[in-house]
PDB file of N, CA and C in Angstrom:
ATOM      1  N   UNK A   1      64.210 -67.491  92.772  1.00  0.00           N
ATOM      2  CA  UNK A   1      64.597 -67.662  91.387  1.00  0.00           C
ATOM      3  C   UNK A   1      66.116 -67.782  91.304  1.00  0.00           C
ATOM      4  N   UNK A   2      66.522 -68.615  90.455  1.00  0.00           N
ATOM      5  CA  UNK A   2      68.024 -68.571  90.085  1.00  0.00           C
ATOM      6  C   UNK A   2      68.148 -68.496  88.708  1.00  0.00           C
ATOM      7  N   UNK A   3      69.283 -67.317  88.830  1.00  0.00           N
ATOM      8  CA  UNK A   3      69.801 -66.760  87.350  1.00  0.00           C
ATOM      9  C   UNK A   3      70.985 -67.448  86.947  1.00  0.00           C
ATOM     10  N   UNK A   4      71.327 -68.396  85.947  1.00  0.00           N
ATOM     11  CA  UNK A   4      72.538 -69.093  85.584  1.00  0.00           C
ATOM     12  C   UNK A   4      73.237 -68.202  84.012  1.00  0.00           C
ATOM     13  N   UNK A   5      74.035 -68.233  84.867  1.00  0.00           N
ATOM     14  CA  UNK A   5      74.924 -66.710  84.385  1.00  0.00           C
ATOM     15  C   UNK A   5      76.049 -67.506  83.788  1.00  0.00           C
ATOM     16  N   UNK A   6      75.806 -66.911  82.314  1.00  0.00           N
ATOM     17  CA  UNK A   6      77.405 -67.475  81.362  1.00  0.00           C
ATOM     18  C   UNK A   6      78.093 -66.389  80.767  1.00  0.00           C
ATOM     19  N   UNK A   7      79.307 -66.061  81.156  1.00  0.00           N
ATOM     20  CA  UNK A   7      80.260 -65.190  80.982  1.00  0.00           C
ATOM     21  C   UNK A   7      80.871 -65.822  79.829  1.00  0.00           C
ATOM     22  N   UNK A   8      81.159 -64.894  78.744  1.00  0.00           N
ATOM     23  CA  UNK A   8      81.856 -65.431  77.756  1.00  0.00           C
ATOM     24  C   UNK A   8      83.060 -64.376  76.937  1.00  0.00           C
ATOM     25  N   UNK A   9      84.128 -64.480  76.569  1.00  0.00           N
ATOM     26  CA  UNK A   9      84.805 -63.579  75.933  1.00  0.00           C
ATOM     27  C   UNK A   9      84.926 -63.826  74.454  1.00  0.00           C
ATOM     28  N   UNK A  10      85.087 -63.158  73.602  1.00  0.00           N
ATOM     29  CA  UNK A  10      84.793 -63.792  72.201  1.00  0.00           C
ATOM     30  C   UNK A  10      86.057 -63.281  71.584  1.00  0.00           C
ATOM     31  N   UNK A  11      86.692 -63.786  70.691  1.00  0.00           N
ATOM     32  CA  UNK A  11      87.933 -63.369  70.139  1.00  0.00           C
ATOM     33  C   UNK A  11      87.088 -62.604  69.166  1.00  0.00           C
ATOM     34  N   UNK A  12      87.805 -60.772  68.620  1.00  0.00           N
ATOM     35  CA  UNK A  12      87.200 -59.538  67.908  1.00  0.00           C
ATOM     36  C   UNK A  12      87.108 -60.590  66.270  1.00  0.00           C
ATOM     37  N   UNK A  13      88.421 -61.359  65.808  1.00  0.00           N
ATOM     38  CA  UNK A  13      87.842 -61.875  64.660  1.00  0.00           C
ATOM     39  C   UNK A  13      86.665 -62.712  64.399  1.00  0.00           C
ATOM     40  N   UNK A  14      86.245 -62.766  65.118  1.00  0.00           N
ATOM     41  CA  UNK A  14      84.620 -63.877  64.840  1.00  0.00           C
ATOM     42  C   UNK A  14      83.742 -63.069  65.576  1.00  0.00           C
ATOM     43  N   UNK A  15      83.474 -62.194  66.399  1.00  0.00           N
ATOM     44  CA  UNK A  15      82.685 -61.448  66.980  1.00  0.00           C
ATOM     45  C   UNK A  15      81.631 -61.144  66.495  1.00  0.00           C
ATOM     46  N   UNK A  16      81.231 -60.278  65.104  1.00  0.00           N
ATOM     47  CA  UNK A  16      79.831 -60.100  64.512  1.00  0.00           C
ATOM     48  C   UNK A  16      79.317 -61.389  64.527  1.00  0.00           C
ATOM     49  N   UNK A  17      79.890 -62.339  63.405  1.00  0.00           N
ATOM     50  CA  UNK A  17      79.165 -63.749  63.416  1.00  0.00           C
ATOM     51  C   UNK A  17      78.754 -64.110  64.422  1.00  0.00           C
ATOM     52  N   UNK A  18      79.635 -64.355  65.770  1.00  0.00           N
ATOM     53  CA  UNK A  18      79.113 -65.276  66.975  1.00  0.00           C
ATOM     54  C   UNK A  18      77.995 -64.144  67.530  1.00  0.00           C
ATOM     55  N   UNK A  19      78.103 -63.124  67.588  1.00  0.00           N
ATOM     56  CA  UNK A  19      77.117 -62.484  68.322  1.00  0.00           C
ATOM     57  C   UNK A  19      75.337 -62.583  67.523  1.00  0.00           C
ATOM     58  N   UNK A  20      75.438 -62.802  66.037  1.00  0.00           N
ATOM     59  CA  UNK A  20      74.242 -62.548  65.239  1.00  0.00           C
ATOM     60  C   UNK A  20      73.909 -64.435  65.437  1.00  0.00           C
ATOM     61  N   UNK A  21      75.049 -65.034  65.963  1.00  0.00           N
ATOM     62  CA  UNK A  21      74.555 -66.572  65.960  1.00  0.00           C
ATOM     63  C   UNK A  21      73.694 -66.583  66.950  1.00  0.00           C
ATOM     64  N   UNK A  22      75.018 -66.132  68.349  1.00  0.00           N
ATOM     65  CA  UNK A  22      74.256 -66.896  69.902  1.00  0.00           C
ATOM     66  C   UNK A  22      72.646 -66.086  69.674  1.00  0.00           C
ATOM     67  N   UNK A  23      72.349 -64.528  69.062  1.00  0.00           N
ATOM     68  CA  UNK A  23      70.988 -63.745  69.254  1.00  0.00           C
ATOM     69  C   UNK A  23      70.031 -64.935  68.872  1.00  0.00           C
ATOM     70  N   UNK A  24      70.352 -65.184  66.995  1.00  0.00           N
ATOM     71  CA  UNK A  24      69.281 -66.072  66.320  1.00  0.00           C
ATOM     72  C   UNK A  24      69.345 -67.886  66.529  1.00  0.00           C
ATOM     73  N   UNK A  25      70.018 -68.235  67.212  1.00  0.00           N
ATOM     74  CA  UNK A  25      70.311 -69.605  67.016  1.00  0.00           C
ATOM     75  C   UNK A  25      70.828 -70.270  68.193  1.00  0.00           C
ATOM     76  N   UNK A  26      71.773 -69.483  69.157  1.00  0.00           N
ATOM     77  CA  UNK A  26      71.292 -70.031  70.511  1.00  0.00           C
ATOM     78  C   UNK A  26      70.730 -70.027  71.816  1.00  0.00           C
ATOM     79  N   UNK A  27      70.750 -68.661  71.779  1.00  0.00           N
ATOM     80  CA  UNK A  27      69.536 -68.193  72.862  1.00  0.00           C
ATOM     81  C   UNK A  27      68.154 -68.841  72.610  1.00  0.00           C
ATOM     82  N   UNK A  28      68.005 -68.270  71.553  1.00  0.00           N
ATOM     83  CA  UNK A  28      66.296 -69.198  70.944  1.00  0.00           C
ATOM     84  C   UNK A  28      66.470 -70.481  71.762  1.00  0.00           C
ATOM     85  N   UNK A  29      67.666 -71.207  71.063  1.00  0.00           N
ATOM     86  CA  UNK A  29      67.679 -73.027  71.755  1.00  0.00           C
ATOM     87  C   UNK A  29      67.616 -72.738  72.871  1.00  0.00           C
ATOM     88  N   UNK A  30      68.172 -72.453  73.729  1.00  0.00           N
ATOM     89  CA  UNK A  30      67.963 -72.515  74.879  1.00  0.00           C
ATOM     90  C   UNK A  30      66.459 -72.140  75.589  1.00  0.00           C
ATOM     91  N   UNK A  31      66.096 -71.425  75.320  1.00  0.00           N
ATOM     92  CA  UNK A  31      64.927 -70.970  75.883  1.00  0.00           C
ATOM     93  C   UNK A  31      64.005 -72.047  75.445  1.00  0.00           C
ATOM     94  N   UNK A  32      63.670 -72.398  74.083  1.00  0.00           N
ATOM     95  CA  UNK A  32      63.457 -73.221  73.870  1.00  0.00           C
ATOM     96  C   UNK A  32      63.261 -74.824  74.642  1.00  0.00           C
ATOM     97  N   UNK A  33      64.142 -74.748  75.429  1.00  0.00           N
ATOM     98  CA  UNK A  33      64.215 -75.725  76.242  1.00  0.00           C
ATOM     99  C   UNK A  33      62.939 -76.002  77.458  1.00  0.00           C
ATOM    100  N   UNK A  34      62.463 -74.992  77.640  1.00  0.00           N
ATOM    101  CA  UNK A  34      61.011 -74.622  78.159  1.00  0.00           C
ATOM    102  C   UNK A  34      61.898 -74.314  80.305  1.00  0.00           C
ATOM    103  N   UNK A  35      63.085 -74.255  80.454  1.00  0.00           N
ATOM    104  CA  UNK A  35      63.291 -74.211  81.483  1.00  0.00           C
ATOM    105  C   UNK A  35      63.781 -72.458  81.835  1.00  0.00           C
ATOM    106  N   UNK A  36      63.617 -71.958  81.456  1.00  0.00           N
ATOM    107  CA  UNK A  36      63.938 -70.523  81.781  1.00  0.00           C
ATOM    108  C   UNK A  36      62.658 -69.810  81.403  1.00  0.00           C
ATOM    109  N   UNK A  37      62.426 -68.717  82.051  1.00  0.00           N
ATOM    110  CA  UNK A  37      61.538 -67.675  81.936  1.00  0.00           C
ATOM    111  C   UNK A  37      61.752 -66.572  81.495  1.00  0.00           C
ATOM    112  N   UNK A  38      63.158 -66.080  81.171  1.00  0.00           N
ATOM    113  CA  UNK A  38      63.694 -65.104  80.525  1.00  0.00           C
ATOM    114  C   UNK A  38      65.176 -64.745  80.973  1.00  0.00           C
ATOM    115  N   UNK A  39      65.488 -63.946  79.397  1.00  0.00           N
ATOM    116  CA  UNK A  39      66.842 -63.865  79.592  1.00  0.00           C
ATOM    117  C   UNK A  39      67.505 -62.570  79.312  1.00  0.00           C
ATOM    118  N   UNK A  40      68.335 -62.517  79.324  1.00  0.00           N
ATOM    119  CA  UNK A  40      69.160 -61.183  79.091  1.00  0.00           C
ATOM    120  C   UNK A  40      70.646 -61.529  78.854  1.00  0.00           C
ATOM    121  N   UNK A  41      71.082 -60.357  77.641  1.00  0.00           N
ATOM    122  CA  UNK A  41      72.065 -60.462  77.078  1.00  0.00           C
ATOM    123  C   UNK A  41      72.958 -59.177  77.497  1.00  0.00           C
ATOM    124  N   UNK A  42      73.729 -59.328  77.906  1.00  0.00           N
ATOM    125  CA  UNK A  42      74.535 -57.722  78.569  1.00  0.00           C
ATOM    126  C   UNK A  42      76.075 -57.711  78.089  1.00  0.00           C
ATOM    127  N   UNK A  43      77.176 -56.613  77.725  1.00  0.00           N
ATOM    128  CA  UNK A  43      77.857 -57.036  76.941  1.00  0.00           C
ATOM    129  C   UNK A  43      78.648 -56.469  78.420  1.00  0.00           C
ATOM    130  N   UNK A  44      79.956 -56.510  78.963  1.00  0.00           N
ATOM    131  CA  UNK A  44      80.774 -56.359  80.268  1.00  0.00           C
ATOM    132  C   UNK A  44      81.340 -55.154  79.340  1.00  0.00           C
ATOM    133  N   UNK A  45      81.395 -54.339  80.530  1.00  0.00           N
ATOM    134  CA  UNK A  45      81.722 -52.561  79.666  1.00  0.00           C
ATOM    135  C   UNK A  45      83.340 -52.650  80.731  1.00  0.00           C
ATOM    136  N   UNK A  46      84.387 -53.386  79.863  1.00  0.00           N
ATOM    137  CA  UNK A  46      85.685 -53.232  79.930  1.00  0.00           C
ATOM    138  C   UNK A  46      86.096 -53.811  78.503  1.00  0.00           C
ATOM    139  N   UNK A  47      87.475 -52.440  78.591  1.00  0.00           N
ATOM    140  CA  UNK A  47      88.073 -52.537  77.362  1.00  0.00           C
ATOM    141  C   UNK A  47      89.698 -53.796  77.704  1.00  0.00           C
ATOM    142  N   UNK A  48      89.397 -54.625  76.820  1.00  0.00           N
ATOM    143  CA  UNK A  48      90.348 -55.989  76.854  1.00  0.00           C
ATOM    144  C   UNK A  48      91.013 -56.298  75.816  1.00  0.00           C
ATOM    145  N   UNK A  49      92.118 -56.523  75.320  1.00  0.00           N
ATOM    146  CA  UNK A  49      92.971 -56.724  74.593  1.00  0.00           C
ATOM    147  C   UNK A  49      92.757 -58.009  73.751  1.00  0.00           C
ATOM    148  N   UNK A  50      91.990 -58.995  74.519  1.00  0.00           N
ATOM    149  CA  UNK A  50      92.159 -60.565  73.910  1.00  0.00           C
ATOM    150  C   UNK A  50      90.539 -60.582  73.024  1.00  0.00           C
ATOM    151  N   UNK A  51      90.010 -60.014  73.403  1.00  0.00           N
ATOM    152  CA  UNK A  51      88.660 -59.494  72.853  1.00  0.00           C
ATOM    153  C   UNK A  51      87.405 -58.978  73.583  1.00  0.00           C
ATOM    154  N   UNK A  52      86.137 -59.739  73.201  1.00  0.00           N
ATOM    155  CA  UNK A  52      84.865 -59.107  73.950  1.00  0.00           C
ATOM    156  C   UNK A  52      84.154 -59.456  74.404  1.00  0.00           C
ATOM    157  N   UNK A  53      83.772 -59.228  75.916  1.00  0.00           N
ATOM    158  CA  UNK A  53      83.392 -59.977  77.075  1.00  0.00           C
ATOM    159  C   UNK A  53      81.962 -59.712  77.489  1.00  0.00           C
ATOM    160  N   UNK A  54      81.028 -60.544  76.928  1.00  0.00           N
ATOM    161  CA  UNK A  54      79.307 -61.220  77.562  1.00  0.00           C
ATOM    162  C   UNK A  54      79.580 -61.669  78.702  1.00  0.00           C
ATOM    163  N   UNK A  55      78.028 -61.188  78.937  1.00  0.00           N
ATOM    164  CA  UNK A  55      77.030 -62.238  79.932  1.00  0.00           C
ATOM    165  C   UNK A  55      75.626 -62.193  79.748  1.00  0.00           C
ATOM    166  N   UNK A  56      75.317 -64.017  79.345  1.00  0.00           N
ATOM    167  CA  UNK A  56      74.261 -64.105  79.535  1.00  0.00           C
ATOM    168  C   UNK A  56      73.913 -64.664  80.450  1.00  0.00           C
ATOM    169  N   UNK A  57      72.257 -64.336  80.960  1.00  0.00           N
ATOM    170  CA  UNK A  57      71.538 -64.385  82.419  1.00  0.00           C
ATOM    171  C   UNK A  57      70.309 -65.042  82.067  1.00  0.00           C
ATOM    172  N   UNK A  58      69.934 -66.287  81.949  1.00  0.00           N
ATOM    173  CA  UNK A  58      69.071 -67.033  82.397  1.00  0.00           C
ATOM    174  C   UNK A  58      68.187 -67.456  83.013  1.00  0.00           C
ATOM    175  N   UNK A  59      67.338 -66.892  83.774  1.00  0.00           N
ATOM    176  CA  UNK A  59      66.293 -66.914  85.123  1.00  0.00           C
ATOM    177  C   UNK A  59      65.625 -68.084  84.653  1.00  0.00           C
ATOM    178  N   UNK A  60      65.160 -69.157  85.790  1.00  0.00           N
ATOM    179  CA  UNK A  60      64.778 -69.989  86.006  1.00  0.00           C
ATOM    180  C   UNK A  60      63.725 -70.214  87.783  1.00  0.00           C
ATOM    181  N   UNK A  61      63.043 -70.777  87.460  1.00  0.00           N
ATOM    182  CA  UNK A  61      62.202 -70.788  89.010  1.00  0.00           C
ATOM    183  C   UNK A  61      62.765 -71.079  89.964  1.00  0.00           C
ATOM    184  N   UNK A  62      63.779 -72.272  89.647  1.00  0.00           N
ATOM    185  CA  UNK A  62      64.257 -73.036  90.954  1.00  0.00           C
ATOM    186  C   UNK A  62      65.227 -73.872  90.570  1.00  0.00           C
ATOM    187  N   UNK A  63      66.366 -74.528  91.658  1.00  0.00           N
ATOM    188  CA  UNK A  63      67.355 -75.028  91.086  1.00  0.00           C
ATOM    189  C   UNK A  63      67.008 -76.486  90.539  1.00  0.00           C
ATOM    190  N   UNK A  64      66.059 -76.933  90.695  1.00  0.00           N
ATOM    191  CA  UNK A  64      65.442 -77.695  90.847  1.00  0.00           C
ATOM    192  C   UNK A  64      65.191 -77.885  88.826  1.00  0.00           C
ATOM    193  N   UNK A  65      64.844 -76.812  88.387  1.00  0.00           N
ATOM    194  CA  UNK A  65      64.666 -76.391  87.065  1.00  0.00           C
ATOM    195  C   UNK A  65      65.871 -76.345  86.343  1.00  0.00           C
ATOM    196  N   UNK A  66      66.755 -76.079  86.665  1.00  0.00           N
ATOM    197  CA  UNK A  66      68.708 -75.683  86.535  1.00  0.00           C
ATOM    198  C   UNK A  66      69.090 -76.972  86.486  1.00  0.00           C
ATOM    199  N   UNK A  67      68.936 -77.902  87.055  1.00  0.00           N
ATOM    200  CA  UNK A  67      69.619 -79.205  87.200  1.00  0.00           C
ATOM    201  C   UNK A  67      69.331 -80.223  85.956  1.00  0.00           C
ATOM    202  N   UNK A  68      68.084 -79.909  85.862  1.00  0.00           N
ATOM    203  CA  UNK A  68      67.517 -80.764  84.683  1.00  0.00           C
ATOM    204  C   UNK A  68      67.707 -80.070  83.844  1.00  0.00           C
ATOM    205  N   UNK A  69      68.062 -78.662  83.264  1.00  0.00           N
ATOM    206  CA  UNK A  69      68.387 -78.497  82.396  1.00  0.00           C
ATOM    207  C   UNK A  69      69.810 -78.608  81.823  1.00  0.00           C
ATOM    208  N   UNK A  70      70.530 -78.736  83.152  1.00  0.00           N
ATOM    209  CA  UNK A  70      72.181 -79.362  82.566  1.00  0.00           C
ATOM    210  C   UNK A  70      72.237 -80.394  82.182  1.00  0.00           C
ATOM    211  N   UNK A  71      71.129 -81.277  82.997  1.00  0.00           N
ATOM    212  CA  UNK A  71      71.515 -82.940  82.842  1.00  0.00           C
ATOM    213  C   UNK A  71      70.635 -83.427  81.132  1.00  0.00           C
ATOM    214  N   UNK A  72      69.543 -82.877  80.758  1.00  0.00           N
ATOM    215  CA  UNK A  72      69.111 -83.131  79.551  1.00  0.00           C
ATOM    216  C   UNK A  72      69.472 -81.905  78.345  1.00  0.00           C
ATOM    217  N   UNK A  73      69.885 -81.057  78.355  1.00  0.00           N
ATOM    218  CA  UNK A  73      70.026 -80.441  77.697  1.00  0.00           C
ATOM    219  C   UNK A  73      71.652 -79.017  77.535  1.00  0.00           C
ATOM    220  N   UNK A  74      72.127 -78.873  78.453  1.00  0.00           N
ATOM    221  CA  UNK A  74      73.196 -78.124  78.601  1.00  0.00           C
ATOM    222  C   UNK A  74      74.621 -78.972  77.471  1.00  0.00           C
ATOM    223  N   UNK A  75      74.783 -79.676  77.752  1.00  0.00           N
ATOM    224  CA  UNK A  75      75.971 -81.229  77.672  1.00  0.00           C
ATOM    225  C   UNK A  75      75.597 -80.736  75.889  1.00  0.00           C
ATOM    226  N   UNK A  76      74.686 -81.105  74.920  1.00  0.00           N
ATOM    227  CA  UNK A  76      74.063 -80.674  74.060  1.00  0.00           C
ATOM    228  C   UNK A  76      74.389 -79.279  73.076  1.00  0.00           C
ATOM    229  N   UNK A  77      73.820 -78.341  73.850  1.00  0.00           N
ATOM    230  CA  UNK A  77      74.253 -76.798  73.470  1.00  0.00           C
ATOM    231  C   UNK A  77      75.326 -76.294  73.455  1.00  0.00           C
ATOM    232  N   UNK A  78      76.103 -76.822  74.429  1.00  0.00           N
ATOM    233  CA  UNK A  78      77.481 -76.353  74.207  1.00  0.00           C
ATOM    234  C   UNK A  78      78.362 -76.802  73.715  1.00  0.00           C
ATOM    235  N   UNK A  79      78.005 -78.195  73.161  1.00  0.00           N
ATOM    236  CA  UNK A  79      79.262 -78.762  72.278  1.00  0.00           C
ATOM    237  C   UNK A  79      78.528 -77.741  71.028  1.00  0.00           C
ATOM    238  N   UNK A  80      77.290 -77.420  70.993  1.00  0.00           N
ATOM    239  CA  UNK A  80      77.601 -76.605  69.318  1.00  0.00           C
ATOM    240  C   UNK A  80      77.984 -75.022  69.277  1.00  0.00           C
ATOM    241  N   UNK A  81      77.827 -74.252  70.530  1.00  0.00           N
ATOM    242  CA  UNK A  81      78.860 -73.353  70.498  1.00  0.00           C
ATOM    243  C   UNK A  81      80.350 -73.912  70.391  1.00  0.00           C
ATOM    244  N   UNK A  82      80.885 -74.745  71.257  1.00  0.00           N
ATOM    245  CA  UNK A  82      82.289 -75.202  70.801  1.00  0.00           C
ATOM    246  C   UNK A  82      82.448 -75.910  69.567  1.00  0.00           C
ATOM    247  N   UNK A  83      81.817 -76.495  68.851  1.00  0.00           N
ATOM    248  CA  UNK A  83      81.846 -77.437  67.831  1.00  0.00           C
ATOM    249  C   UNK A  83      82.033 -75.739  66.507  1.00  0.00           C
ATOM    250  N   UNK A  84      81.617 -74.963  66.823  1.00  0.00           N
ATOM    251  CA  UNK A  84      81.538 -73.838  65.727  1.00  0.00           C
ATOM    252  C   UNK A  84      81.973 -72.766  65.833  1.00  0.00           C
ATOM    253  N   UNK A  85      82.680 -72.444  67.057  1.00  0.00           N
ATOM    254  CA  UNK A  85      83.678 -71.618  67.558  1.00  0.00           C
ATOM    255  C   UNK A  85      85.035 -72.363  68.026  1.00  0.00           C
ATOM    256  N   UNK A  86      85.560 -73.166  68.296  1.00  0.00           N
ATOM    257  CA  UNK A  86      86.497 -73.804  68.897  1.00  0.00           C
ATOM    258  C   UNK A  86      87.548 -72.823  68.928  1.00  0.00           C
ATOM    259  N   UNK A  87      88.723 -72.746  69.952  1.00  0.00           N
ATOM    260  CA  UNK A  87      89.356 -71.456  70.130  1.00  0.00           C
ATOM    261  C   UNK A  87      89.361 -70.550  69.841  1.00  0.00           C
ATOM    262  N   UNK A  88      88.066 -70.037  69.811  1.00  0.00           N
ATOM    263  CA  UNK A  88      88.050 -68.741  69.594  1.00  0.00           C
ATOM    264  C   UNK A  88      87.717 -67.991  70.868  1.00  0.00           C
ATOM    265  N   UNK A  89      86.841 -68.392  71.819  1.00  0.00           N
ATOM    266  CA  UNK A  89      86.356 -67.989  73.398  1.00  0.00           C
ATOM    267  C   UNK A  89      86.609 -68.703  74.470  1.00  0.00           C
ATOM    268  N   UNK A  90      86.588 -68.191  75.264  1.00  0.00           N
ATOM    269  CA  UNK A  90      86.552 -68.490  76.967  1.00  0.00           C
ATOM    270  C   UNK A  90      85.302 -68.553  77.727  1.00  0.00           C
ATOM    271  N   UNK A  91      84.686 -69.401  78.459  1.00  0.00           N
ATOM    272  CA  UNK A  91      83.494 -69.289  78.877  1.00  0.00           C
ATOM    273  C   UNK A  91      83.681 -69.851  80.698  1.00  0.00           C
ATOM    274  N   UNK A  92      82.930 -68.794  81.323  1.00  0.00           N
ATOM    275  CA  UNK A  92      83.053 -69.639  82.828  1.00  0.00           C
ATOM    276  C   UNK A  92      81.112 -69.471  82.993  1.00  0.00           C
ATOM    277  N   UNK A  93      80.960 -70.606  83.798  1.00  0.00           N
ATOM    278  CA  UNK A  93      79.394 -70.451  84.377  1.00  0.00           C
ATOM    279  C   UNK A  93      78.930 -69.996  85.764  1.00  0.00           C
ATOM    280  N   UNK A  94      78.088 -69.058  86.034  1.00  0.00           N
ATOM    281  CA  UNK A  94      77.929 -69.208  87.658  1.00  0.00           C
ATOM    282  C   UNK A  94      76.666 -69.269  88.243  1.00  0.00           C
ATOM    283  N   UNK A  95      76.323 -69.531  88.961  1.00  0.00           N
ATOM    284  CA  UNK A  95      74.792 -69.593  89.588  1.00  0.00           C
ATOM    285  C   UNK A  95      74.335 -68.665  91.219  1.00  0.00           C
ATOM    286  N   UNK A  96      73.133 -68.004  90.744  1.00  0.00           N
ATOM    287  CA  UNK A  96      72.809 -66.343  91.110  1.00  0.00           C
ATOM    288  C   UNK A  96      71.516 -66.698  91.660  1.00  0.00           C
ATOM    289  N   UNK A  97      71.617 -66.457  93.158  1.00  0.00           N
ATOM    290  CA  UNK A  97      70.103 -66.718  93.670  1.00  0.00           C
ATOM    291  C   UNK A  97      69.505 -65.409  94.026  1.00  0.00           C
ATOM    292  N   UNK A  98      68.235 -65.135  93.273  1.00  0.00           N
ATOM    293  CA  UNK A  98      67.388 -63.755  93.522  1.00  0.00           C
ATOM    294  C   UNK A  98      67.109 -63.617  94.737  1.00  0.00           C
ATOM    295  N   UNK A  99      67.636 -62.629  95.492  1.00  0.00           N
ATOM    296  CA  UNK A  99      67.350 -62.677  97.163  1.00  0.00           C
ATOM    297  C   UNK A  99      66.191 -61.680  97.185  1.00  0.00           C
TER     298      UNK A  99
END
């Protein structure tokens, strides 16, 4: 299984909003997408000055599943987190193979 892991920091002034968004409106989409099997939302337990630092975790069967979901659908989702946050966060992606 591979877990595609998105780290995100959120600036504290938009924080409630983006957090009650990504719960109801983009996690749903994503999953939605029928390529993940479940997910998890974990908040990074350090205290940071610029604001507040996620990760979400994605499990998927195979990379095989991961690929097609960047190429039809990733490109998509994240212009509407950026399209509705725009400088407000930082986001890096990484990819996690269940050993």
């Amino acid at each position: 299984m591979i877990i595609y892991n998105v780290t995100v920091n959120i600036d504290k002034d938009v924080h409630d909003e983006w957090l009650h968004w990504m719960k109801t409106k983009h996690i749903p989409d994503v999953m939605a997408t029928g390529f993940f099997i479940e997910n998890k939302l974990c908040k990074v337990l350090v205290e940071e000055e610029q604001g507040i630092t996620y990760s979400f975790q994605y499990t998927c069967k195979n990379i095989e599943d991961l690929k097609e979901y960047q190429r039809l659908h990733a490109p998509r989702l994240q212009k509407d987190v950026a399209d509705k946050y725009a400088d407000k966060f930082v986001a890096f992606r990484t990819l996690l193979e269940v050993i």
